[in-house]
C-alpha atoms as a PDB file:
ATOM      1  CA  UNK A   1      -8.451  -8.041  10.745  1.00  0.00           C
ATOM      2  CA  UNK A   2     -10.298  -4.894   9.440  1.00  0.00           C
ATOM      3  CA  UNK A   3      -9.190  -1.353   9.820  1.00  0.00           C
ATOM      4  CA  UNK A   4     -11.372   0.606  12.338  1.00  0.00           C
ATOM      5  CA  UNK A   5      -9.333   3.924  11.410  1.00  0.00           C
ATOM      6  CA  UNK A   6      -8.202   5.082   8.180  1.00  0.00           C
ATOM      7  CA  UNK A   7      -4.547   5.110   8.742  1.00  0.00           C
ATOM      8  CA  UNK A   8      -5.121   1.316   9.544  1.00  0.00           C
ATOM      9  CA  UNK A   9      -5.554   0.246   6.491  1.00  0.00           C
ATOM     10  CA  UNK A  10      -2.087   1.149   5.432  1.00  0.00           C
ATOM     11  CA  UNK A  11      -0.549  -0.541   8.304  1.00  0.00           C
ATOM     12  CA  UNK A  12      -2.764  -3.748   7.875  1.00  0.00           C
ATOM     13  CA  UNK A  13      -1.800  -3.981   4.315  1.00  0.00           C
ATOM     14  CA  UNK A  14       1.768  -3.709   5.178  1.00  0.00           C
ATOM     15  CA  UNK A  15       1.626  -6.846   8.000  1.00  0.00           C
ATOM     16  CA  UNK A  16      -0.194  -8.884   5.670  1.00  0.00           C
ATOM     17  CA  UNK A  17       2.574  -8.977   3.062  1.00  0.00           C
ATOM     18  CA  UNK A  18       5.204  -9.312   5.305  1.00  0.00           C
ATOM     19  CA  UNK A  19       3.356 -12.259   6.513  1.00  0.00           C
ATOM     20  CA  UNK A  20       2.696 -13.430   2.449  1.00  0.00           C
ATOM     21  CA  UNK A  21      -1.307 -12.855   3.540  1.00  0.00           C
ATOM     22  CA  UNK A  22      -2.124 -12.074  -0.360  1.00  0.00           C
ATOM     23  CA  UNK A  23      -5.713 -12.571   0.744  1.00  0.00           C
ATOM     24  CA  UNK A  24      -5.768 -10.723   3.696  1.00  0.00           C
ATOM     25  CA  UNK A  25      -4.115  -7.882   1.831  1.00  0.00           C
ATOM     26  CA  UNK A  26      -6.893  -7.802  -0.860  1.00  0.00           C
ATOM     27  CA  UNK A  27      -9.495  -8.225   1.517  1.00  0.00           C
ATOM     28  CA  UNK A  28      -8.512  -4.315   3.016  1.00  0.00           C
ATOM     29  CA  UNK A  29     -10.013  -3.295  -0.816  1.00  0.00           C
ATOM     30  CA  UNK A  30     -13.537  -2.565  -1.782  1.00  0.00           C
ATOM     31  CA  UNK A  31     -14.499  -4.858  -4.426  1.00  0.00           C
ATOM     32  CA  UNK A  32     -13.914  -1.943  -7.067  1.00  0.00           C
ATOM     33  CA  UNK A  33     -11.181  -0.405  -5.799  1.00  0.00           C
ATOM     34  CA  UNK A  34      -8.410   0.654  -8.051  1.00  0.00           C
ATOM     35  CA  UNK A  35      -4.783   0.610  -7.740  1.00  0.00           C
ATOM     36  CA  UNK A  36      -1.749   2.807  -9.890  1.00  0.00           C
ATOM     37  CA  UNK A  37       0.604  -0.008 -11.377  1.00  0.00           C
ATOM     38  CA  UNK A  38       4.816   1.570 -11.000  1.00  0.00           C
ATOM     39  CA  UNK A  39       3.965   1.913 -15.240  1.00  0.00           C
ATOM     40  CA  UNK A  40       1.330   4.664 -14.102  1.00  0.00           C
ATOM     41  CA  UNK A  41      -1.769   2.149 -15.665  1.00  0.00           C
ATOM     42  CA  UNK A  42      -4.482   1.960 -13.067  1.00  0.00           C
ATOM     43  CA  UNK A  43      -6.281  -1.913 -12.306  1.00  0.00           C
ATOM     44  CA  UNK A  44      -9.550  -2.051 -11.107  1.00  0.00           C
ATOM     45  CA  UNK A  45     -11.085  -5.203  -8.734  1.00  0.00           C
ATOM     46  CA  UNK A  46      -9.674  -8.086  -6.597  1.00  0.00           C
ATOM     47  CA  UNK A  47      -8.802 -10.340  -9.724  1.00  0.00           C
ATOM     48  CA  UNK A  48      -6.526  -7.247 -10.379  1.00  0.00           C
ATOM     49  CA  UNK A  49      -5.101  -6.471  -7.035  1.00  0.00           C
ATOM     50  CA  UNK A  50      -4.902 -10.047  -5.942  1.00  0.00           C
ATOM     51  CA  UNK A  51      -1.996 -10.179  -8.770  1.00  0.00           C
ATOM     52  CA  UNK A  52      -0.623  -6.842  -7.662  1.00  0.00           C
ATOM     53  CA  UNK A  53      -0.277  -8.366  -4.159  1.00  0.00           C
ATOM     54  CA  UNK A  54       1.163 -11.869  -5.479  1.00  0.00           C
ATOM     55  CA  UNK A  55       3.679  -9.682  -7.293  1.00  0.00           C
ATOM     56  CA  UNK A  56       4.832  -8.123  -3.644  1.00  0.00           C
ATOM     57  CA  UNK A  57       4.536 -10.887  -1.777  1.00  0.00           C
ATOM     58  CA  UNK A  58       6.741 -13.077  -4.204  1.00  0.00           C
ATOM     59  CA  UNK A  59       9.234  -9.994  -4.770  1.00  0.00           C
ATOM     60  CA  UNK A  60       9.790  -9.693  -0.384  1.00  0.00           C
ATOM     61  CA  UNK A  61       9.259  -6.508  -0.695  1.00  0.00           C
ATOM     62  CA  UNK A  62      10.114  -4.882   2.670  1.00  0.00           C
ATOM     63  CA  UNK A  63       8.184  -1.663   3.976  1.00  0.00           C
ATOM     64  CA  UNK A  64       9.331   0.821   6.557  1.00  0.00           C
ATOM     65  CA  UNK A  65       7.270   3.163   7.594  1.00  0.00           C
ATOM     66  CA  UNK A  66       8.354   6.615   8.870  1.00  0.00           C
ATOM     67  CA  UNK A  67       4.691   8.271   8.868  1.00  0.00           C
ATOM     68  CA  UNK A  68       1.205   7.454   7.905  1.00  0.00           C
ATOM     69  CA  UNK A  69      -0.879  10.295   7.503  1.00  0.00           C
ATOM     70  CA  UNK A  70      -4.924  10.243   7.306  1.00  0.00           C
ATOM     71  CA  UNK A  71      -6.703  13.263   6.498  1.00  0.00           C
ATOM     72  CA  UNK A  72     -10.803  12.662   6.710  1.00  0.00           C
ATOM     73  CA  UNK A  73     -13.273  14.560   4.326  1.00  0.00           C
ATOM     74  CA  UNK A  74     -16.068  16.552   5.611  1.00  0.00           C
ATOM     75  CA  UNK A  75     -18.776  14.147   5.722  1.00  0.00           C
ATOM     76  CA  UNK A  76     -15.887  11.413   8.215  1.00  0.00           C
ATOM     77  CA  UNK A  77     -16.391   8.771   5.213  1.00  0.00           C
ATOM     78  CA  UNK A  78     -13.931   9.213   3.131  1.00  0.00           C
ATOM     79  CA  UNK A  79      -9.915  10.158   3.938  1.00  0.00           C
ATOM     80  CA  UNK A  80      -6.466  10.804   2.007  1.00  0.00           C
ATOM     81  CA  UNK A  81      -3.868   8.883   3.558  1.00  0.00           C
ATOM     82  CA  UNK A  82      -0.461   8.763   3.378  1.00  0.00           C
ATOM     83  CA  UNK A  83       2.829   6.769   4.488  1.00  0.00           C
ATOM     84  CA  UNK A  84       6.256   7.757   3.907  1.00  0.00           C
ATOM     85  CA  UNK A  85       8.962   4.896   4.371  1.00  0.00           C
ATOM     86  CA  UNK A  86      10.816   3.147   2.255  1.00  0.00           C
ATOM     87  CA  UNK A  87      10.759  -0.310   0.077  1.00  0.00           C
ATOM     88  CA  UNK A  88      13.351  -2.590  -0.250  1.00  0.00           C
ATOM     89  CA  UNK A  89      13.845  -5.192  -3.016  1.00  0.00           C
ATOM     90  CA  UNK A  90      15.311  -7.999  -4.525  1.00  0.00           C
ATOM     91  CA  UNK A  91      15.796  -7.915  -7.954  1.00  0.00           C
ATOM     92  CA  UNK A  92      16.194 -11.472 -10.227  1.00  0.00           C
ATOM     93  CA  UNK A  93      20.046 -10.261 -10.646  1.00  0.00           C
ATOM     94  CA  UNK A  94      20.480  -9.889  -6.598  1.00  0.00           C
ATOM     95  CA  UNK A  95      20.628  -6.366  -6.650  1.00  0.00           C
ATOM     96  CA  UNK A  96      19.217  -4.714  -3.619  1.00  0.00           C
ATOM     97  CA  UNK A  97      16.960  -1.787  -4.551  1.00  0.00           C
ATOM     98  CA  UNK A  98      15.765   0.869  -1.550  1.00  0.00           C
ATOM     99  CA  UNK A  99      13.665   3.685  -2.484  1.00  0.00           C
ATOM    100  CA  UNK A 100      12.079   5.808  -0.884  1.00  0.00           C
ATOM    101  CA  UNK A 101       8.099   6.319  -1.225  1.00  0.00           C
ATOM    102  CA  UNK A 102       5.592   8.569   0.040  1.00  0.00           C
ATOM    103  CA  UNK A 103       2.176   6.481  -1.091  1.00  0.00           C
ATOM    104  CA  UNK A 104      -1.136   8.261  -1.721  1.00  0.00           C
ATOM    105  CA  UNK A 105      -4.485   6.434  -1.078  1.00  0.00           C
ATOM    106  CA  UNK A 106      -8.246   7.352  -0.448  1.00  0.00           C
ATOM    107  CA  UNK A 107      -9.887   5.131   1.657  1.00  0.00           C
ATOM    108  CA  UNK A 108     -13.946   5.208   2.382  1.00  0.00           C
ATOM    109  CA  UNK A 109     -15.793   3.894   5.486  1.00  0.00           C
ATOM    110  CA  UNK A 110     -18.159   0.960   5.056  1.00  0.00           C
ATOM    111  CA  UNK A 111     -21.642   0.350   6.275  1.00  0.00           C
ATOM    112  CA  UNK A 112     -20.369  -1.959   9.225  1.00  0.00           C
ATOM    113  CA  UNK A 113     -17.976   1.223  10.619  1.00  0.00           C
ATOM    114  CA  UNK A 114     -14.637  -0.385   8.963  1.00  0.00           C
ATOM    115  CA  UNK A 115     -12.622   1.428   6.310  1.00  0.00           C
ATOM    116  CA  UNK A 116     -11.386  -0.047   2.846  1.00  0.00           C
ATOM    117  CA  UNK A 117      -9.466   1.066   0.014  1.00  0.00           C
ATOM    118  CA  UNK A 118     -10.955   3.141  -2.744  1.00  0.00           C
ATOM    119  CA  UNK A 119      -8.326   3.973  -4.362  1.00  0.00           C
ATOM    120  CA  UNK A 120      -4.299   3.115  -4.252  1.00  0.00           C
ATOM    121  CA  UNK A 121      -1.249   4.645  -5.271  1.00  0.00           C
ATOM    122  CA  UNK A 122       1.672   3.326  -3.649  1.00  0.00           C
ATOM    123  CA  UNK A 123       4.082   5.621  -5.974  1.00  0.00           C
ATOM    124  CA  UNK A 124       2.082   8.674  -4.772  1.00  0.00           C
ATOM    125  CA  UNK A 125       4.232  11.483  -4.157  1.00  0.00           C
ATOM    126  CA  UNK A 126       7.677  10.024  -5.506  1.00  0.00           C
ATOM    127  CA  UNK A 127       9.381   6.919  -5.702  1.00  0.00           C
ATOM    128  CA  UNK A 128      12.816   7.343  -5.791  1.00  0.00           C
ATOM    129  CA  UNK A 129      15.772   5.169  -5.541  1.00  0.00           C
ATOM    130  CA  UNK A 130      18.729   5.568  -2.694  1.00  0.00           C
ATOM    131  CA  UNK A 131      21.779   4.200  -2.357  1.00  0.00           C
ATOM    132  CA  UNK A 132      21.855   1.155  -0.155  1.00  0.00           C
ATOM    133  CA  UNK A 133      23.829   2.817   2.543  1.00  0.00           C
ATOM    134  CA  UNK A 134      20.851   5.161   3.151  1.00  0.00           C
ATOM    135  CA  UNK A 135      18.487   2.365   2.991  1.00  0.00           C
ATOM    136  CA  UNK A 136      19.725   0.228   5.661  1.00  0.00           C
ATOM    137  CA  UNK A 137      17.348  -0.840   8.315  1.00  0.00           C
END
């Protein structure tokens, strides 16, 4: 399903990895989009992402969105968007990690009227961890 407004494409991205839809998650990229790893190193392409998005999907990470922003450029092709929510994790020990995020991504409008990511950076703002307590659903 392709985003029609900007702040789609966050909101898509998040129901295709809660569904495991690795390739419906890439698919919301331009073919040269790039994407800020958690180390700060920034991947470029669908090879990349795709692996990104395996990562997520295999991890169950679990989004909650509070807001998603979308601020458009002049020209209406291009926007800053935003969601602020938190993640919740798994970790190979069974630790349960919650942070809280506030993601950062520009996102451009395509020929056919749809919008795709340009660029990604799901550890924006700040990525911070909370105590589980605070993190519950």
């Amino acid at each position: 399903m392709p985003a029609h407004k900007p702040e789609e494409c966050d909101l898509l991205l998040i129901e295709a990895l809660h569904r495991g839809d690795v390739e419906a998650a890439v698919a919301l990229y331009e073919p040269t989009a790039r994407f800020v790893l958690d180390s700060g190193q920034v991947v470029k392409g669908h090879t990349a992402i795709r692996e990104v998005m395996q990562g997520y999907v295999a991890a169950k990470v679990e989004f909650t969105i509070e807001k998603v922003t979308a601020i458009p450029g002049e020209d209406g092709n291009i926007a800053l968007t935003s969601v602020k929510g938190r993640a919740r994790v798994t970790e190979l020990g069974g630790k349960v990690v919650t942070m809280a995020a506030q993601s950062m991504e520009v996102v451009r409008r395509q020929p056919d009227g749809t919008w795709l990511f340009m660029i990604d950076n799901p550890n924006g703002a700040n990525w911070k961890e909370v105590p589980e307590s605070l993190g519950e659903k």
